[in-house]
C-alpha atoms as a PDB file:
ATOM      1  CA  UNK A   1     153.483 102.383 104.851  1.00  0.00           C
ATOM      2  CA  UNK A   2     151.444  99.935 103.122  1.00  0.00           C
ATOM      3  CA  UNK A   3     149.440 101.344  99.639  1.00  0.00           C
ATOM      4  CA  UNK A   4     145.874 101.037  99.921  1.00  0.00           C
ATOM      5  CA  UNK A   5     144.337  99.336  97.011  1.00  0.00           C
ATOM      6  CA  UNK A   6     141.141 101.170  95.690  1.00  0.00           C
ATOM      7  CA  UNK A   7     138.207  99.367  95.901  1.00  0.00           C
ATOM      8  CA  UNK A   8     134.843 101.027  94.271  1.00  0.00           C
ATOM      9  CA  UNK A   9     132.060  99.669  96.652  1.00  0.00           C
ATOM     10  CA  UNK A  10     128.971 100.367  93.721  1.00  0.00           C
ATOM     11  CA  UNK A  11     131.145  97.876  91.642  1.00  0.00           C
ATOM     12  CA  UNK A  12     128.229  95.452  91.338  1.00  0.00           C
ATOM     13  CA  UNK A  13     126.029  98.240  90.762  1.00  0.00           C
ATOM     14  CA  UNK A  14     127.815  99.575  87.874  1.00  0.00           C
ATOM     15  CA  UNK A  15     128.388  95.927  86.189  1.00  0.00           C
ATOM     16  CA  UNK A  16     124.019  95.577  86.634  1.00  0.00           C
ATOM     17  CA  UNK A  17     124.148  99.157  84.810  1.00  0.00           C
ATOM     18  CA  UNK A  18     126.850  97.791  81.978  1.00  0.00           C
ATOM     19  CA  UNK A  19     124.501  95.005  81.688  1.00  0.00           C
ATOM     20  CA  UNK A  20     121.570  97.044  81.108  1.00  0.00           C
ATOM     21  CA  UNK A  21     123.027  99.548  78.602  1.00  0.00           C
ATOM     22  CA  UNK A  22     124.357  95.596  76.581  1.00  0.00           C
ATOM     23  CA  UNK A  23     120.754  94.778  76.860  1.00  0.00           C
ATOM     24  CA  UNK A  24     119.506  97.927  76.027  1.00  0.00           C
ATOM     25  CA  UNK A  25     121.602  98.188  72.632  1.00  0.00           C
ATOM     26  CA  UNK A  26     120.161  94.497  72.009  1.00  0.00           C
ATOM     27  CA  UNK A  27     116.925  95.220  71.788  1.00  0.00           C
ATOM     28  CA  UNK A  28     117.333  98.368  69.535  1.00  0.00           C
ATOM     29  CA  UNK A  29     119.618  96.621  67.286  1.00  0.00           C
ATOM     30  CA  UNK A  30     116.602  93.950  67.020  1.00  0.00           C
ATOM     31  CA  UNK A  31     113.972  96.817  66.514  1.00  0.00           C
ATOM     32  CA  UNK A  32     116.423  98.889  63.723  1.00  0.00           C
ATOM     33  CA  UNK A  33     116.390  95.020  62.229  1.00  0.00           C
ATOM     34  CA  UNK A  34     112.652  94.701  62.463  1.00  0.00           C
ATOM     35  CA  UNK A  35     112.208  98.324  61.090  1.00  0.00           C
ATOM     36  CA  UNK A  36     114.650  97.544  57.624  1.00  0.00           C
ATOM     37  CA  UNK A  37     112.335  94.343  57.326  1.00  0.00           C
ATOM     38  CA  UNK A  38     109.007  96.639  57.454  1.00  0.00           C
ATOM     39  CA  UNK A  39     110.649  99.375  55.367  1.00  0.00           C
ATOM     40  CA  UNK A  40     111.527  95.810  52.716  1.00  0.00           C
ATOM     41  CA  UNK A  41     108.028  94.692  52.830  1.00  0.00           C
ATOM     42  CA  UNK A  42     106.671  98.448  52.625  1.00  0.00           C
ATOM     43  CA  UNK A  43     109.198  99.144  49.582  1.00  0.00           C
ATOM     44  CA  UNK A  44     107.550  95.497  48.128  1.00  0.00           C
ATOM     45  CA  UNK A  45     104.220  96.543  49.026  1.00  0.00           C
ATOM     46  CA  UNK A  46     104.958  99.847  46.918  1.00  0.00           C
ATOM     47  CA  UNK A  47     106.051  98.156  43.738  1.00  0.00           C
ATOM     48  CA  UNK A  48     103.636  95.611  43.810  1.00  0.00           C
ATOM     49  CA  UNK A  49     100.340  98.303  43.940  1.00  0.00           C
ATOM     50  CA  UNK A  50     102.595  99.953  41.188  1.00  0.00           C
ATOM     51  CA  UNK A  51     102.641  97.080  38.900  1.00  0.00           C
ATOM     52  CA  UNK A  52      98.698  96.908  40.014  1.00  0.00           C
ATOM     53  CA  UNK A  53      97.981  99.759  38.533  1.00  0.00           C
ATOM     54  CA  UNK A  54      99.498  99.631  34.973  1.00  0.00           C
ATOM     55  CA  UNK A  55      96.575  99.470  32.550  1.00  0.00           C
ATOM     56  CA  UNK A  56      95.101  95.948  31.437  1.00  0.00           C
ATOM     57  CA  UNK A  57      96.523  94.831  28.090  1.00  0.00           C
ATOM     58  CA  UNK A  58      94.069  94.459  25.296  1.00  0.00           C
ATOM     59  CA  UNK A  59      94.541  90.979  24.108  1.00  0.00           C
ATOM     60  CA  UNK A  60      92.196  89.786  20.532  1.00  0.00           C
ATOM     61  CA  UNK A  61      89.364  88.743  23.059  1.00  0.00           C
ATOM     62  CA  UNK A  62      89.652  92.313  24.681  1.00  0.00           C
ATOM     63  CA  UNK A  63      88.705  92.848  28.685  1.00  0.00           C
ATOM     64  CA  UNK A  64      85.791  91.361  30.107  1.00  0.00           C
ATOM     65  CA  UNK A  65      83.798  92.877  32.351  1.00  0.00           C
ATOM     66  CA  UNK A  66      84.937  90.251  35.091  1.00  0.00           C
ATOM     67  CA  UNK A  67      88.480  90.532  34.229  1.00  0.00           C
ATOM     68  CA  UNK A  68      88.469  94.794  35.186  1.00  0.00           C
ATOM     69  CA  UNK A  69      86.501  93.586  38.327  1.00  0.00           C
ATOM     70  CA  UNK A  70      89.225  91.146  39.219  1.00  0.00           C
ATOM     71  CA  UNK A  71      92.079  93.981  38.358  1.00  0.00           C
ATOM     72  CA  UNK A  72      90.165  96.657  40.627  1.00  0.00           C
ATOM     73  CA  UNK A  73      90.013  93.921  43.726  1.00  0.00           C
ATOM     74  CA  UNK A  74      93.227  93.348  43.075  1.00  0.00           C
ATOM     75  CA  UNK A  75      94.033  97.144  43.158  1.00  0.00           C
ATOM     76  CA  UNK A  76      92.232  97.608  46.346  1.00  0.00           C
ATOM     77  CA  UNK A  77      93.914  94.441  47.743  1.00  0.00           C
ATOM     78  CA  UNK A  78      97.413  95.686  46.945  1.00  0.00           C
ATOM     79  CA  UNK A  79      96.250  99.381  48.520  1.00  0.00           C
ATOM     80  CA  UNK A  80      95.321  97.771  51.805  1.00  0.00           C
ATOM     81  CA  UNK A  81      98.732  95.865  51.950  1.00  0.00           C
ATOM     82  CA  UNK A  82     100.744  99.439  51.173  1.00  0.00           C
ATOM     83  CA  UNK A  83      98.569 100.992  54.004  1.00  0.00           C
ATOM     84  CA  UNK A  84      98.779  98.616  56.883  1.00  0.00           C
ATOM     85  CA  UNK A  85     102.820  97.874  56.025  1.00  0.00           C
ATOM     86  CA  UNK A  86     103.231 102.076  55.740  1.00  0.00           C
ATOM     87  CA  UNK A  87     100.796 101.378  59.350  1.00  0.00           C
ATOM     88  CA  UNK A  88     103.449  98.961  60.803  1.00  0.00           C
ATOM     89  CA  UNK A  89     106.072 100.762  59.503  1.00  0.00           C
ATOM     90  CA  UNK A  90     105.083 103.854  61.323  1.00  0.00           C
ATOM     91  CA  UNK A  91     104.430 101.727  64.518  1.00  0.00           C
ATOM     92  CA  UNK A  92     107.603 100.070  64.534  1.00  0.00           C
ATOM     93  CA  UNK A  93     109.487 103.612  64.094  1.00  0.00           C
ATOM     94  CA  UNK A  94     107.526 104.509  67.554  1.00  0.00           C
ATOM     95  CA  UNK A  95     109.843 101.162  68.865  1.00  0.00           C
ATOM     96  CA  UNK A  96     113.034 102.355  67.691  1.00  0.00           C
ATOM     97  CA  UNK A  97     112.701 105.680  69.141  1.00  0.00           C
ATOM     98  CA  UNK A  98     111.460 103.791  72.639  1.00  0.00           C
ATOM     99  CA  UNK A  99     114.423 101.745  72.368  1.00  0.00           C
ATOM    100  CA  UNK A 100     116.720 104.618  71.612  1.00  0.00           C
ATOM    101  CA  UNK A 101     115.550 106.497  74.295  1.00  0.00           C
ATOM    102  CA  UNK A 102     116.024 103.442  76.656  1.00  0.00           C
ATOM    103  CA  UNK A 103     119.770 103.127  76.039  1.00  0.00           C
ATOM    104  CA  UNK A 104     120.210 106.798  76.150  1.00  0.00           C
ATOM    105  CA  UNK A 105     118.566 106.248  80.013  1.00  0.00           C
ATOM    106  CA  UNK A 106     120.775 103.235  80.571  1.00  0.00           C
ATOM    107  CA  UNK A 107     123.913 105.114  79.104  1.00  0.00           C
ATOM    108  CA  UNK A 108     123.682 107.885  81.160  1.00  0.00           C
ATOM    109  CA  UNK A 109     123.384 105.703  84.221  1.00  0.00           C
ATOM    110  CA  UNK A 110     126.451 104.309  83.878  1.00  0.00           C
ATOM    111  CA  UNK A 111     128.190 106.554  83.265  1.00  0.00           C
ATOM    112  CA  UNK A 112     127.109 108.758  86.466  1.00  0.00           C
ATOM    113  CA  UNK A 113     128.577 105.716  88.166  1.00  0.00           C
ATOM    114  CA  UNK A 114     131.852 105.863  86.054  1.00  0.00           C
ATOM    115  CA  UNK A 115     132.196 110.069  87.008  1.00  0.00           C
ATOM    116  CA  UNK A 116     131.340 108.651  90.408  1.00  0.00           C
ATOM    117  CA  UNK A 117     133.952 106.066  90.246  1.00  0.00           C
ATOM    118  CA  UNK A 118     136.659 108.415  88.687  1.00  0.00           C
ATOM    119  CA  UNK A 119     136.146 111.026  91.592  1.00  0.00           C
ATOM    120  CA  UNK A 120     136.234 108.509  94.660  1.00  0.00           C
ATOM    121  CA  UNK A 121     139.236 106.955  93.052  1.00  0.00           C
ATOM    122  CA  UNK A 122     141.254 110.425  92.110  1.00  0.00           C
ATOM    123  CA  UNK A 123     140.466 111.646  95.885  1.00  0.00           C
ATOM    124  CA  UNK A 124     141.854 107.721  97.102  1.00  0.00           C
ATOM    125  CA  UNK A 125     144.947 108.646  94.770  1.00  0.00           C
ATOM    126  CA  UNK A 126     144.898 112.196  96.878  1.00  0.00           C
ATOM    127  CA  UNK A 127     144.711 111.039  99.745  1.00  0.00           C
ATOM    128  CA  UNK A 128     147.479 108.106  98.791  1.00  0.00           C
ATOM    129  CA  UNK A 129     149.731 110.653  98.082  1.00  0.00           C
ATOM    130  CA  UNK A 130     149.224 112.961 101.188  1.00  0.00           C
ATOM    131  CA  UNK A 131     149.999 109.649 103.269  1.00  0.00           C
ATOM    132  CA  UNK A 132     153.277 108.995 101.205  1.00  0.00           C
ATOM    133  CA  UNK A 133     154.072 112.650 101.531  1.00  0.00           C
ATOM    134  CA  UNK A 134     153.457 112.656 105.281  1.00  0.00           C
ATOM    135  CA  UNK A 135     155.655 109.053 105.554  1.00  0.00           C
ATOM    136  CA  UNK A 136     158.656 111.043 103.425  1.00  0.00           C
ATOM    137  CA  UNK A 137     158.200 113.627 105.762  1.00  0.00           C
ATOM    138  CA  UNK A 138     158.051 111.700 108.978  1.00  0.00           C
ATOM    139  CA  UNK A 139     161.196 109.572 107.463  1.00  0.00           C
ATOM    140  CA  UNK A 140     163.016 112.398 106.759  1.00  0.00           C
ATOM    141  CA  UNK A 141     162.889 114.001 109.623  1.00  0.00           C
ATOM    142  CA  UNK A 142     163.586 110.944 111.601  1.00  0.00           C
ATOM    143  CA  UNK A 143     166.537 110.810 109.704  1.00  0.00           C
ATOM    144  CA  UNK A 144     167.310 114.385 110.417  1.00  0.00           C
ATOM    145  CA  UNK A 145     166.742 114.324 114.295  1.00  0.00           C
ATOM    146  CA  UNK A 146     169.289 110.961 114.381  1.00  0.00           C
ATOM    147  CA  UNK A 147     172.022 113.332 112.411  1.00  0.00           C
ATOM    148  CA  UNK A 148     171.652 115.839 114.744  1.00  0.00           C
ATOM    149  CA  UNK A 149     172.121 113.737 117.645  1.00  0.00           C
ATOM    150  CA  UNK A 150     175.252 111.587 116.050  1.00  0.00           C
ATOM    151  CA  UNK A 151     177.002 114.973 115.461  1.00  0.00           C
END
């Protein structure tokens, strides 16, 4: 008897699914890149409105009245920028947990098709070796039956 190959006919199927967990982990290695960049600028952002708020120096002139008006824009300048990168920081954490949960969907499609796989191709390796079985059998009681008759 000739040994049947095993052939998985949702092949294609699963390589589409392989390919869509690849592309899946793409995109949420590009959003946990995107999300260090935010978490740089809002770390920047932090030490910048830091540095804004140290105290003007008192030089021999002194502070004008224009100069604490510039320092308090400034001040309010640098709190916007902390606020809308803590904003897109926040916003881009919603995209990493998107993305996450989209290669968690991908993974576990594949790999229903892998269990799938691995229990059509252990029953094909079943059934291969009830057919060799049956073969030994059949030859061995061929062989028997042509004993009995030569004796």
């Amino acid at each position: 008897m000739t040994k049947r190959r095993f052939h998985f006919k949702l092949e294609p199927v699963r390589t589409l699914r392989e390919n869509a967990e690849l592309t899946a982990m793409k995109e949420l290695a590009g959003e946990l890149e995107r999300a260090a960049s935010l978490r740089q600028e809002l770390d920047t952002a932090q030490e910048r409105l830091a540095d804004a708020r140290t105290p003007l120096g008192y030089g021999d002139d002194g502070v004008t009245g224009s100069d604490l008006a510039f320092h308090q824009a400034y001040l309010e300048r640098m709190e916007r920028a902390l606020a809308d990168a803590r904003h897109r920081t926040v916003i881009q954490d919603g995209h990493v947990e998107h993305s996450r949960t989209l290669l968690a969907a991908a993974v576990r499609e594949r790999q229903t098709l892998d269990r799938l796989e691995q229990r059509r191709r252990s029953a094909h390796d079943l059934e291969q070796r009830r057919l060799e079985r049956a073969d030994a059998d059949e030859i061995s009681l061929t062989s028997h039956r042509t004993s009995e008759h030569a004796a």
